[in-house]
C-alpha atoms as a PDB file:
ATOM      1  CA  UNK A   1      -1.590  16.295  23.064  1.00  0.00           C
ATOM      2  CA  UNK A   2      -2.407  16.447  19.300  1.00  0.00           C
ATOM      3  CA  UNK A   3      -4.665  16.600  16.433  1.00  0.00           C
ATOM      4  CA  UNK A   4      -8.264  17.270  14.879  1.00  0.00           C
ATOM      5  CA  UNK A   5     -10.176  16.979  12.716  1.00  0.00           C
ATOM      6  CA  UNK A   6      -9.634  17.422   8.755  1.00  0.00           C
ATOM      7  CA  UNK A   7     -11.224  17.387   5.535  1.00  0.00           C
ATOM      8  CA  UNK A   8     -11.588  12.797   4.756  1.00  0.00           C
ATOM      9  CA  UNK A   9      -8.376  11.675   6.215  1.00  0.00           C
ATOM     10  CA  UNK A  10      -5.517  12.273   8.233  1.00  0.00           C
ATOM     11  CA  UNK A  11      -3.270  15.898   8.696  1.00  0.00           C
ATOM     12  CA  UNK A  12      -3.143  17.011   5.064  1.00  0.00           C
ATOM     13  CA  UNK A  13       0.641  17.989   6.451  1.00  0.00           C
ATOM     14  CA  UNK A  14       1.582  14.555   7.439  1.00  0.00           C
ATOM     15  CA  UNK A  15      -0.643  13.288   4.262  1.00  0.00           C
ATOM     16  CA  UNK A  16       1.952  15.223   2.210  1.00  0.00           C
ATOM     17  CA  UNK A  17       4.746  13.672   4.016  1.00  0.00           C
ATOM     18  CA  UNK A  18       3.533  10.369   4.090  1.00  0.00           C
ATOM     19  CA  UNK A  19       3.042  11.061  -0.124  1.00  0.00           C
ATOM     20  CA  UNK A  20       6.397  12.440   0.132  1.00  0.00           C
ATOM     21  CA  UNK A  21       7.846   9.204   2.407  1.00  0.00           C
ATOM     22  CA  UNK A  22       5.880   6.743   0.491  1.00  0.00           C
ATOM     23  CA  UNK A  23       6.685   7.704  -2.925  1.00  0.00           C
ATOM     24  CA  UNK A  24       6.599   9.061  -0.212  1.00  0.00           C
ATOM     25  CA  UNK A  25      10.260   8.146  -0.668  1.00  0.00           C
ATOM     26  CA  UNK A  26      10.749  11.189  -3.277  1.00  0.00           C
ATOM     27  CA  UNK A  27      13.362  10.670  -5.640  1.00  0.00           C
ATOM     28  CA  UNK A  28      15.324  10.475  -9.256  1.00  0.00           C
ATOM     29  CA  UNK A  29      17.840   8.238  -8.370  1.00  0.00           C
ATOM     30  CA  UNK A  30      22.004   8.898  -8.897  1.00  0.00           C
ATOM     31  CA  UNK A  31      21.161  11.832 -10.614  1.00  0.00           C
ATOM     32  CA  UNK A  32      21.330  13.727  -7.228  1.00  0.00           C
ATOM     33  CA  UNK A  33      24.829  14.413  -7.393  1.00  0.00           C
ATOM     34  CA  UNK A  34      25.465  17.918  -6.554  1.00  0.00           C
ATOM     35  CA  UNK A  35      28.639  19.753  -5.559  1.00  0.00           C
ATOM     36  CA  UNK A  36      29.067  19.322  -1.658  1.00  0.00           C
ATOM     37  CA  UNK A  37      29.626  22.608  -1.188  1.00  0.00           C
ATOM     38  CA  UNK A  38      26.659  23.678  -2.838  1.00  0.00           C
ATOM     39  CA  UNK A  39      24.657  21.204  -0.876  1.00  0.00           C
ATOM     40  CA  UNK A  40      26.151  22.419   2.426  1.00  0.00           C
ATOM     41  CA  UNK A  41      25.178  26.085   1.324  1.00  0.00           C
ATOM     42  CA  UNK A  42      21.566  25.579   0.472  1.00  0.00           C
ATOM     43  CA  UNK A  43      21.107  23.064   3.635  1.00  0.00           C
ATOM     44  CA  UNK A  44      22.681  25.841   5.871  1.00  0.00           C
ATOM     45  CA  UNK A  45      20.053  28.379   4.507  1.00  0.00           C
ATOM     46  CA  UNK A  46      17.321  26.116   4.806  1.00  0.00           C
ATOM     47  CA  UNK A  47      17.912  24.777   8.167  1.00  0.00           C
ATOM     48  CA  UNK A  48      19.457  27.656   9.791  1.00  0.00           C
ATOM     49  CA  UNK A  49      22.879  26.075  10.252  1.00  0.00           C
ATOM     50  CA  UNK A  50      21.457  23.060  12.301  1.00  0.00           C
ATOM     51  CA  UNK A  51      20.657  20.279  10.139  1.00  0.00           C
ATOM     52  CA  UNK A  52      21.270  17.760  12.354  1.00  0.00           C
ATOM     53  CA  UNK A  53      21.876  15.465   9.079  1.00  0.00           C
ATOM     54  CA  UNK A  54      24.824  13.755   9.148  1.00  0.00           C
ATOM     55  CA  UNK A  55      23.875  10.836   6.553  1.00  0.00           C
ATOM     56  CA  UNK A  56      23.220  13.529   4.250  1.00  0.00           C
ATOM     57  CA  UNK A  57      24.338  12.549   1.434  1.00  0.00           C
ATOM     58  CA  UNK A  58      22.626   8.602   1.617  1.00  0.00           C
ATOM     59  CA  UNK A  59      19.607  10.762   2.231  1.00  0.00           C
ATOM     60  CA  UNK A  60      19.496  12.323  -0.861  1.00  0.00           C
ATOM     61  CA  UNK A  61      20.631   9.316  -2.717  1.00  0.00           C
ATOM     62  CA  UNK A  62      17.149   7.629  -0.903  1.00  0.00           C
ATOM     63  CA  UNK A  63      15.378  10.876  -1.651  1.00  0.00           C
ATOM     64  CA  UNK A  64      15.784  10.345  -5.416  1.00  0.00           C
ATOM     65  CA  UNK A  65      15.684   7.167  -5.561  1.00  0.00           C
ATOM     66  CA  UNK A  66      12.008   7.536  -4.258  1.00  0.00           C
ATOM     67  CA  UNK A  67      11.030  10.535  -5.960  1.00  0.00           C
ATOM     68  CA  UNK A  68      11.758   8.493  -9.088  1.00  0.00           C
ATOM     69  CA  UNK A  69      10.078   5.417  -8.665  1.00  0.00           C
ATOM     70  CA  UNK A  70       6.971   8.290  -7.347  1.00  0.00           C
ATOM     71  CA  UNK A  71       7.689   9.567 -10.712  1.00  0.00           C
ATOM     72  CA  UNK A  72       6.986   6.645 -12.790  1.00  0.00           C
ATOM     73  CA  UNK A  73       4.928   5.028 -10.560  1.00  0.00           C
ATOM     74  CA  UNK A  74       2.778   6.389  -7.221  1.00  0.00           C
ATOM     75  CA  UNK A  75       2.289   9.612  -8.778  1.00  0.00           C
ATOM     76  CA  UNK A  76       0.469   8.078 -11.955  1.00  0.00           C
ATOM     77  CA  UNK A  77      -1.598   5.675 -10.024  1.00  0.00           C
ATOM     78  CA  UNK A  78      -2.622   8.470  -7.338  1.00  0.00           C
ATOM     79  CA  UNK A  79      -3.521  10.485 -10.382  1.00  0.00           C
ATOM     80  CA  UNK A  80      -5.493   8.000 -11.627  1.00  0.00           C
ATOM     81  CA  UNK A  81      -7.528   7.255  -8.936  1.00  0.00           C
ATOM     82  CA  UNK A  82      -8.046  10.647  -7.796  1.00  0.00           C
ATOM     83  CA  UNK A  83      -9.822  11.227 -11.359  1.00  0.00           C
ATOM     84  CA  UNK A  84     -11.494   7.826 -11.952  1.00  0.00           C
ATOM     85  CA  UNK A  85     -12.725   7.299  -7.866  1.00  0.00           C
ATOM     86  CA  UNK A  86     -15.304  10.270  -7.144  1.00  0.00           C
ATOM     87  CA  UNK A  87     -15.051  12.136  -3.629  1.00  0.00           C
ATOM     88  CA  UNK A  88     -17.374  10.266  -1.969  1.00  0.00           C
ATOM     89  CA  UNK A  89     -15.739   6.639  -2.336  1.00  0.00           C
ATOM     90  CA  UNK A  90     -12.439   8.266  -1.822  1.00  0.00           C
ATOM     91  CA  UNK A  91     -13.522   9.651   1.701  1.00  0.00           C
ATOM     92  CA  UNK A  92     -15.104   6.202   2.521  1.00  0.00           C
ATOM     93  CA  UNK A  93     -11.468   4.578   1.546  1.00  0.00           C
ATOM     94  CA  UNK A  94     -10.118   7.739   3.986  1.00  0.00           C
ATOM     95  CA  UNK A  95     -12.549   7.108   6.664  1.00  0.00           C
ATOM     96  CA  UNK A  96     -12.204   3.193   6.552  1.00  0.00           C
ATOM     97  CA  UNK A  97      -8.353   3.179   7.300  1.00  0.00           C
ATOM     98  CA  UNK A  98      -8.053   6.254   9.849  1.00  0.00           C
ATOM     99  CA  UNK A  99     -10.917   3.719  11.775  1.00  0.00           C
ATOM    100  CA  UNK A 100      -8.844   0.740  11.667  1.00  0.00           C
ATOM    101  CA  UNK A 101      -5.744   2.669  13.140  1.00  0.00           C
ATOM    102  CA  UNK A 102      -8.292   3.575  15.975  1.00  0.00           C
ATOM    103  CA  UNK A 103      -6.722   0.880  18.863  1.00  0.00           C
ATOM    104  CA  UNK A 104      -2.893   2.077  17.582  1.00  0.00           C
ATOM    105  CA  UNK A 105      -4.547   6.141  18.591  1.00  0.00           C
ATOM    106  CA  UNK A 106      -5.886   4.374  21.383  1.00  0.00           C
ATOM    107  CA  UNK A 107      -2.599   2.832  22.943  1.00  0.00           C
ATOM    108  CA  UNK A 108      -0.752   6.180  22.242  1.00  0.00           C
ATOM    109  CA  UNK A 109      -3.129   8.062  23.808  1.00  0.00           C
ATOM    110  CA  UNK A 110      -3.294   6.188  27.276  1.00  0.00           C
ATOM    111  CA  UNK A 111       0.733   6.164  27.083  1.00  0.00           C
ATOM    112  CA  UNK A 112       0.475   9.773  26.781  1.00  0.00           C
ATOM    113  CA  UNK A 113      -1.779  10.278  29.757  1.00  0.00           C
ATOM    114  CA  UNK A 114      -4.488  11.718  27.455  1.00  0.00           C
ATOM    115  CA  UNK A 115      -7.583  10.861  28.944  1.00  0.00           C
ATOM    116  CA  UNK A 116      -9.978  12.925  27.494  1.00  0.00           C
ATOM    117  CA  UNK A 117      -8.256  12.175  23.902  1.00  0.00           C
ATOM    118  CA  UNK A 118      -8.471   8.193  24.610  1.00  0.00           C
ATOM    119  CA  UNK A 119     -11.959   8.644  25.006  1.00  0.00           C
ATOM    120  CA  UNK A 120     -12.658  10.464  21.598  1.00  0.00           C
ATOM    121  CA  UNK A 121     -10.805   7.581  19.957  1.00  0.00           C
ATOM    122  CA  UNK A 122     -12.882   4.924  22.021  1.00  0.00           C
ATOM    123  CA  UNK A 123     -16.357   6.245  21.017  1.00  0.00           C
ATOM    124  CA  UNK A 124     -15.073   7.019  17.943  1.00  0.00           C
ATOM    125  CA  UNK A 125     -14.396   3.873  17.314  1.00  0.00           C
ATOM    126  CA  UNK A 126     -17.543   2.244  18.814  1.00  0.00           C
ATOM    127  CA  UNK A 127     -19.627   4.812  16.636  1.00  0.00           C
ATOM    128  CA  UNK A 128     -17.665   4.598  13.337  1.00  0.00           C
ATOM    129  CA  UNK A 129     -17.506   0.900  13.504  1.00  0.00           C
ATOM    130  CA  UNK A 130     -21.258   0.802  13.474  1.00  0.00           C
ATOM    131  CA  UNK A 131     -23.229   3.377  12.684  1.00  0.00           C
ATOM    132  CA  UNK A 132     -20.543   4.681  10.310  1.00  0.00           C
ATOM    133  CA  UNK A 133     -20.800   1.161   8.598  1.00  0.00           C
ATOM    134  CA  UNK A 134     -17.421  -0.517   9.396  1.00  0.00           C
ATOM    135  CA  UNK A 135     -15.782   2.992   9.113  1.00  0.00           C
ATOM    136  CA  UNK A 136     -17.046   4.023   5.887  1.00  0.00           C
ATOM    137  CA  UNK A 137     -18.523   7.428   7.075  1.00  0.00           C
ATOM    138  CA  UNK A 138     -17.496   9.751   9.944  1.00  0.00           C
ATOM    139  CA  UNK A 139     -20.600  10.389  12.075  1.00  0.00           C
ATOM    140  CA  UNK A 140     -18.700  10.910  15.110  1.00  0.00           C
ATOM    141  CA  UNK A 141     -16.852  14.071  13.378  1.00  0.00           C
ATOM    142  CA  UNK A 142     -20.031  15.642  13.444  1.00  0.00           C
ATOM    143  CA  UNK A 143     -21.201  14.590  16.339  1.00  0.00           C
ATOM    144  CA  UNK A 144     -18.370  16.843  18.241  1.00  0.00           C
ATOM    145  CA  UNK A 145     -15.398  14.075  18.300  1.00  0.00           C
ATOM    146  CA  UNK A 146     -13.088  15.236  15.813  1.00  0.00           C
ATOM    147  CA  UNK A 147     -10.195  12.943  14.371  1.00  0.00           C
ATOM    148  CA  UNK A 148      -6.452  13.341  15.637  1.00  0.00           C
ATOM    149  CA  UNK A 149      -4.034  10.611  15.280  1.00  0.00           C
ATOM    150  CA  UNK A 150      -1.255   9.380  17.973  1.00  0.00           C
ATOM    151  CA  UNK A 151       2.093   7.327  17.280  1.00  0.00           C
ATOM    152  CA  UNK A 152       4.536   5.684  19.569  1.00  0.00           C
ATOM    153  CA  UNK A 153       6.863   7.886  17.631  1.00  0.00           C
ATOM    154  CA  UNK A 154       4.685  11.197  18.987  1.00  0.00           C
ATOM    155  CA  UNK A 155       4.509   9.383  22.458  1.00  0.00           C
ATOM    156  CA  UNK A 156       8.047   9.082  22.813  1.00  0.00           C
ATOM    157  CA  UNK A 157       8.154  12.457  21.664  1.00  0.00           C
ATOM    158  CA  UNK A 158       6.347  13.403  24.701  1.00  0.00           C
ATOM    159  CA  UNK A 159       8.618  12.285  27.445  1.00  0.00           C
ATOM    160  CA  UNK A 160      11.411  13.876  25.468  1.00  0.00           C
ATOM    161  CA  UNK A 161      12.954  11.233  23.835  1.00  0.00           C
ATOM    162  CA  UNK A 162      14.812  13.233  20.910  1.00  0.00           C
ATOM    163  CA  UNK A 163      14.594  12.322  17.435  1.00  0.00           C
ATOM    164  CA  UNK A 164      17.730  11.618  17.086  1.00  0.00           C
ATOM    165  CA  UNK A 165      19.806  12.351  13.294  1.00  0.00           C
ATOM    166  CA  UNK A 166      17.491  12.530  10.284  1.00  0.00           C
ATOM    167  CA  UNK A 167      17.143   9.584   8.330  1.00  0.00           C
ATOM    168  CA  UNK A 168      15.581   9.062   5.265  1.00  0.00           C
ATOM    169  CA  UNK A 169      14.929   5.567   3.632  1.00  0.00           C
ATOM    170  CA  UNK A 170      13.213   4.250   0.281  1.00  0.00           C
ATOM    171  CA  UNK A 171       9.483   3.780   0.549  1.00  0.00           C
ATOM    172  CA  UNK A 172       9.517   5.021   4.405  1.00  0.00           C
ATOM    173  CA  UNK A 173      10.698   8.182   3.814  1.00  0.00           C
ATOM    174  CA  UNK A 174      11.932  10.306   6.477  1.00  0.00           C
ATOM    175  CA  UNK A 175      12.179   8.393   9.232  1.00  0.00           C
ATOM    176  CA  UNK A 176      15.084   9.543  12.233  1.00  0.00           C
ATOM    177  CA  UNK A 177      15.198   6.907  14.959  1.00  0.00           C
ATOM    178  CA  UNK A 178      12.353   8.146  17.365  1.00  0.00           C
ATOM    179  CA  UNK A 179      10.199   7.840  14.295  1.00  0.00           C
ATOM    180  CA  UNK A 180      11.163   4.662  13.391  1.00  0.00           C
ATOM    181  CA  UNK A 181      10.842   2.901  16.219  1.00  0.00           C
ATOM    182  CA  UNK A 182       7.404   3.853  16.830  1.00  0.00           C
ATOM    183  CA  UNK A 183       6.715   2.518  13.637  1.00  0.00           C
ATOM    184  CA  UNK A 184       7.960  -0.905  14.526  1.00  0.00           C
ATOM    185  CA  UNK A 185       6.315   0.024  17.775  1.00  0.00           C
ATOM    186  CA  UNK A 186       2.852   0.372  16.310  1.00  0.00           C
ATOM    187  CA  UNK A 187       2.565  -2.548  14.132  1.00  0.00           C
ATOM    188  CA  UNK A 188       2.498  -4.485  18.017  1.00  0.00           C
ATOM    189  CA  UNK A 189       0.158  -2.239  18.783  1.00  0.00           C
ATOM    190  CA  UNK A 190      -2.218  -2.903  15.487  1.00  0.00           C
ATOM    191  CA  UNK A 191      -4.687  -5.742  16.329  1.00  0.00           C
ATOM    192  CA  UNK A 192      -4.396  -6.689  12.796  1.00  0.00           C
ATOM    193  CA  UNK A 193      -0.927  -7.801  13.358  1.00  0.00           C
ATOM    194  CA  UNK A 194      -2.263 -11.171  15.457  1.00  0.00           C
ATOM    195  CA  UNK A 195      -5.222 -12.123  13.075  1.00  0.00           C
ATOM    196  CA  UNK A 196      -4.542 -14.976  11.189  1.00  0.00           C
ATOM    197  CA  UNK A 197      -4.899 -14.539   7.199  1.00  0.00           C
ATOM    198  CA  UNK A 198      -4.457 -16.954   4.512  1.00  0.00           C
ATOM    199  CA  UNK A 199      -1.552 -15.014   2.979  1.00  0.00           C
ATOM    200  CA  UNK A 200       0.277 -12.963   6.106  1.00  0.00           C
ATOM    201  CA  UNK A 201       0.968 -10.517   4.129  1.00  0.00           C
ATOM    202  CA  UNK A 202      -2.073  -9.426   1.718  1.00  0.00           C
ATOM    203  CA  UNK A 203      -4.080  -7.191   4.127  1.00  0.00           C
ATOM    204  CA  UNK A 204      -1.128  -5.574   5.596  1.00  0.00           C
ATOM    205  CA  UNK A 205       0.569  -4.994   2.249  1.00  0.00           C
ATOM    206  CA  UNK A 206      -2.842  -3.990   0.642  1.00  0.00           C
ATOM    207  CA  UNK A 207      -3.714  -1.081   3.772  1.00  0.00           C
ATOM    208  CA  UNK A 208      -0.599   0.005   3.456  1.00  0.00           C
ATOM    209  CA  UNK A 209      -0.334   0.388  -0.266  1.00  0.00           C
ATOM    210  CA  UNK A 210      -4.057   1.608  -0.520  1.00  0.00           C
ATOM    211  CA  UNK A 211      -3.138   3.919   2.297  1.00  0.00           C
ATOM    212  CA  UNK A 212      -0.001   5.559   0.406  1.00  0.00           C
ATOM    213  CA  UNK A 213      -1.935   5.923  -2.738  1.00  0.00           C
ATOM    214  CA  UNK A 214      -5.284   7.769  -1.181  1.00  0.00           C
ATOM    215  CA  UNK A 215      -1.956   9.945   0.880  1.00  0.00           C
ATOM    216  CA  UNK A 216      -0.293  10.554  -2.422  1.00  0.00           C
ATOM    217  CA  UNK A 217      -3.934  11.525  -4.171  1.00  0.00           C
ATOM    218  CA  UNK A 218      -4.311  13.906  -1.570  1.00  0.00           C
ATOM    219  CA  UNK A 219      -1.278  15.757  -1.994  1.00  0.00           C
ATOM    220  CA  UNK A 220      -0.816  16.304  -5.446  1.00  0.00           C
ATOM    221  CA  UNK A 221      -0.930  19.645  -5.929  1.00  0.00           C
ATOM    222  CA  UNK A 222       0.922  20.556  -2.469  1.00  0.00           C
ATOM    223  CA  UNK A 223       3.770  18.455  -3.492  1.00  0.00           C
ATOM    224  CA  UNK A 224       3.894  19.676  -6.726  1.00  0.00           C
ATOM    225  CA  UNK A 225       3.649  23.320  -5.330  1.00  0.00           C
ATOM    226  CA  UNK A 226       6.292  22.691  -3.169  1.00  0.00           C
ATOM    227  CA  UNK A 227       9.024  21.117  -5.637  1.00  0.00           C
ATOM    228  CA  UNK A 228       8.256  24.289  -7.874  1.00  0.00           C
ATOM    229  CA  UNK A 229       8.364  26.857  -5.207  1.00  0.00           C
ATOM    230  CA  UNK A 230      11.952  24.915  -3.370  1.00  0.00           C
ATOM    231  CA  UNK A 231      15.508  26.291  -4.125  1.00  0.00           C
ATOM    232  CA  UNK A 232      16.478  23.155  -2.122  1.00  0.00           C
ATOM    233  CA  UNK A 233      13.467  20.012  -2.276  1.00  0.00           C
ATOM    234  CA  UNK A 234      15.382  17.611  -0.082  1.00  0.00           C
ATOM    235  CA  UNK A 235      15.932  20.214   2.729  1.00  0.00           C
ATOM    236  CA  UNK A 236      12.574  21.825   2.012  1.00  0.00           C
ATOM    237  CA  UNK A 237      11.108  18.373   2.994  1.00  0.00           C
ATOM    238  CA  UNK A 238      13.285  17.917   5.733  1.00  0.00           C
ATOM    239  CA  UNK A 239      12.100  20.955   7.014  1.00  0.00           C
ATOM    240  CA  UNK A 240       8.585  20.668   6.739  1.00  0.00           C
ATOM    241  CA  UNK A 241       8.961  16.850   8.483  1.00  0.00           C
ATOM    242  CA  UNK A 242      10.229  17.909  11.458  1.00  0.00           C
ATOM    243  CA  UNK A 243       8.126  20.930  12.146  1.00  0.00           C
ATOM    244  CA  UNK A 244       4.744  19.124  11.250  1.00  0.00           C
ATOM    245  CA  UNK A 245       6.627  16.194  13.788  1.00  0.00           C
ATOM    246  CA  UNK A 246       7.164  18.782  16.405  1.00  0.00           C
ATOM    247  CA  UNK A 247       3.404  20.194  16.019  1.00  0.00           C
ATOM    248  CA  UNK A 248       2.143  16.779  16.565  1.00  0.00           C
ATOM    249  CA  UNK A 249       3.992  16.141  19.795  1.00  0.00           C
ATOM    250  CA  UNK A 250       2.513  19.097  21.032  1.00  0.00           C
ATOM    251  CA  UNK A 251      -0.959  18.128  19.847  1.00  0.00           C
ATOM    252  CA  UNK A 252      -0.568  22.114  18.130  1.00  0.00           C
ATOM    253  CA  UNK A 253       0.129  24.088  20.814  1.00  0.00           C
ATOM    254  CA  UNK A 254       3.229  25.838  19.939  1.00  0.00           C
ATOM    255  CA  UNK A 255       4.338  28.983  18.531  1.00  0.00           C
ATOM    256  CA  UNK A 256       4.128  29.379  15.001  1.00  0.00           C
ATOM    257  CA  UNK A 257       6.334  31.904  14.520  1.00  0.00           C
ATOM    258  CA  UNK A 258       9.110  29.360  13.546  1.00  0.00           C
ATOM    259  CA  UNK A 259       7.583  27.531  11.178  1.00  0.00           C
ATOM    260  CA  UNK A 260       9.608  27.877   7.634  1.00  0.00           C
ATOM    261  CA  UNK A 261       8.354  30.973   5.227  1.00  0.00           C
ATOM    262  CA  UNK A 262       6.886  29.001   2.494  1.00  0.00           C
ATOM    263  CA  UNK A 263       4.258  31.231   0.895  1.00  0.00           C
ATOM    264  CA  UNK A 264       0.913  29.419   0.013  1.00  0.00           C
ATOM    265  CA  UNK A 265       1.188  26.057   2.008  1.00  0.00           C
ATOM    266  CA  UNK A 266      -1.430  25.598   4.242  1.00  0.00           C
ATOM    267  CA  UNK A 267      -0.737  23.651   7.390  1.00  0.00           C
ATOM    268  CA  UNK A 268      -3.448  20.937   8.676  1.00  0.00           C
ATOM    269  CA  UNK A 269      -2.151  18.567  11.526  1.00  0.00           C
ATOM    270  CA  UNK A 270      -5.016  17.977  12.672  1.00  0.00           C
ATOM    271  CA  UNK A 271      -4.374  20.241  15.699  1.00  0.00           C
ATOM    272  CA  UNK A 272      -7.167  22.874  16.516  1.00  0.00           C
ATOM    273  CA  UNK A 273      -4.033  25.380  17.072  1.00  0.00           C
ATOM    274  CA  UNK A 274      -2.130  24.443  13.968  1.00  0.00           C
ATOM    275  CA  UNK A 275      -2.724  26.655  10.403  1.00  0.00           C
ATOM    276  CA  UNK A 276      -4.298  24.320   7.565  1.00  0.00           C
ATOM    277  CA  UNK A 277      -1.954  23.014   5.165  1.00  0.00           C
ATOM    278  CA  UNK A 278      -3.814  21.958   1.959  1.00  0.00           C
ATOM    279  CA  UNK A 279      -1.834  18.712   0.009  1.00  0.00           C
END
């Protein structure tokens, strides 16, 4: 049902939206006070009259609210490391946490009914794990078992489940309810959830920081590309969300055609169907 393989990591598309939820939580905070009916205008023209967004205007409050703290914070690190940590270590980093999410593919992939898929992610896993030294390198991409990536969120997705009104929230990002409880969803899923660790919360909190930076890193000049090229960021984003969201489900096999016309972006769920998107 979804994804291949990219260039060290996960969908460049959903890398930019993970930079964009983490930050990826976009925003400058009350300073996104525009004129409602303004707002209304530009949504309407960016989401064809069917936004589907009736927390709207908390959205955007969350929206800037992340896009500052990404401001003065996620984008500098991300900058940092992208220029201090050379390709190589950075696609280790890449590799090492797409392999630990391996049993959370795995689960979603069974749910799903993909077989053939659940397989990939086994072997994947077994090969990574060791000849790939604990993840660090990819041999199994080029051994003909590409990356994709599966959430309870995208399973869901699959039996129909709609995604109910966009929500966006600080750090998370977008995150409507379908989303959102496959997040919760997943972290049951994650083996690492039952190991015991001196401090809960220091390997959790440390993949999933490490993980937004090396997301943010990746995206820097898509993100920045898109903010330049958007009359309307928020709704741009929104946009792009739920079509990369609706590509996944469908593990890329949908018509492009109604994708948004955003010049230069270059779409990458990991799908073999899907057009590359370069963040």
């Amino acid at each position: 049902m979804k994804m291949t393989h990219r260039t060290g990591g996960r969908s460049a598309a959903a890398q930019a939206i993970f930079a964009l939820a983490l930050l990826f939580g976009l925003a400058a905070a009350p300073h996104a006070a525009m004129a409602a009916d303004e707002t209304a205008a530009q949504t309407a023209a960016d989401d064809g009259g069917d936004a589907n967004d009736p927390l709207e205007p908390m959205n955007r409050y969350f929206f800037e609210l992340n896009r500052f703290f990404d401001t003065i914070l996620l984008k500098p690190v991300a900058t940092w490391y992208d220029g201090v940590v050379p390709e190589p270590g950075r696609n280790g980093v890449r590799n090492f946490l797409d392999n630990l999410r391996s049993p959370v593919i795995l689960v979603n992939d069974l749910l799903q009914g993909e077989w053939d898929r659940a397989g990939t992610t086994a072997s994947r896993f077994g090969i990574n794990t060791t000849v790939g030294v604990l993840g660090l390198f990819d041999p199994a991409a080029d051994w003909g078992m590409p990356q994709h990536s599966e959430d309870f969120g995208q399973t869901l997705g699959t039996y129909d489940v709609a995604e109910g009104a966009y929500l966006y929230l600080p750090v998370l990002g977008p995150a409507p309810p379908r989303d959102l409880t496959g997040f919760v969803v997943d972290i049951f899923f994650d083996p690492l959830t039952y190991i015991y660790w001196d401090k809960s919360k220091t390997v959790p909190t440390t993949r999933f920081v490490l993980n937004g930076i090396d997301q943010r890193a990746r995206s820097l000049d898509t993100l920045d590309q898109i903010e330049r090229t958007s009359v309307d960021y928020y709704a741009t984003v929104r946009n792009l969300y739920r079509q990369i969201r609706k590509n996944e489900i469908a593990n890329g096999n949908r018509d492009f055609n109604d994708l948004p016309d955003i010049e230069n972006l270059n779409f990458d769920t990991n799908e073999p169907d899907s057009p590359q998107l370069g963040f």
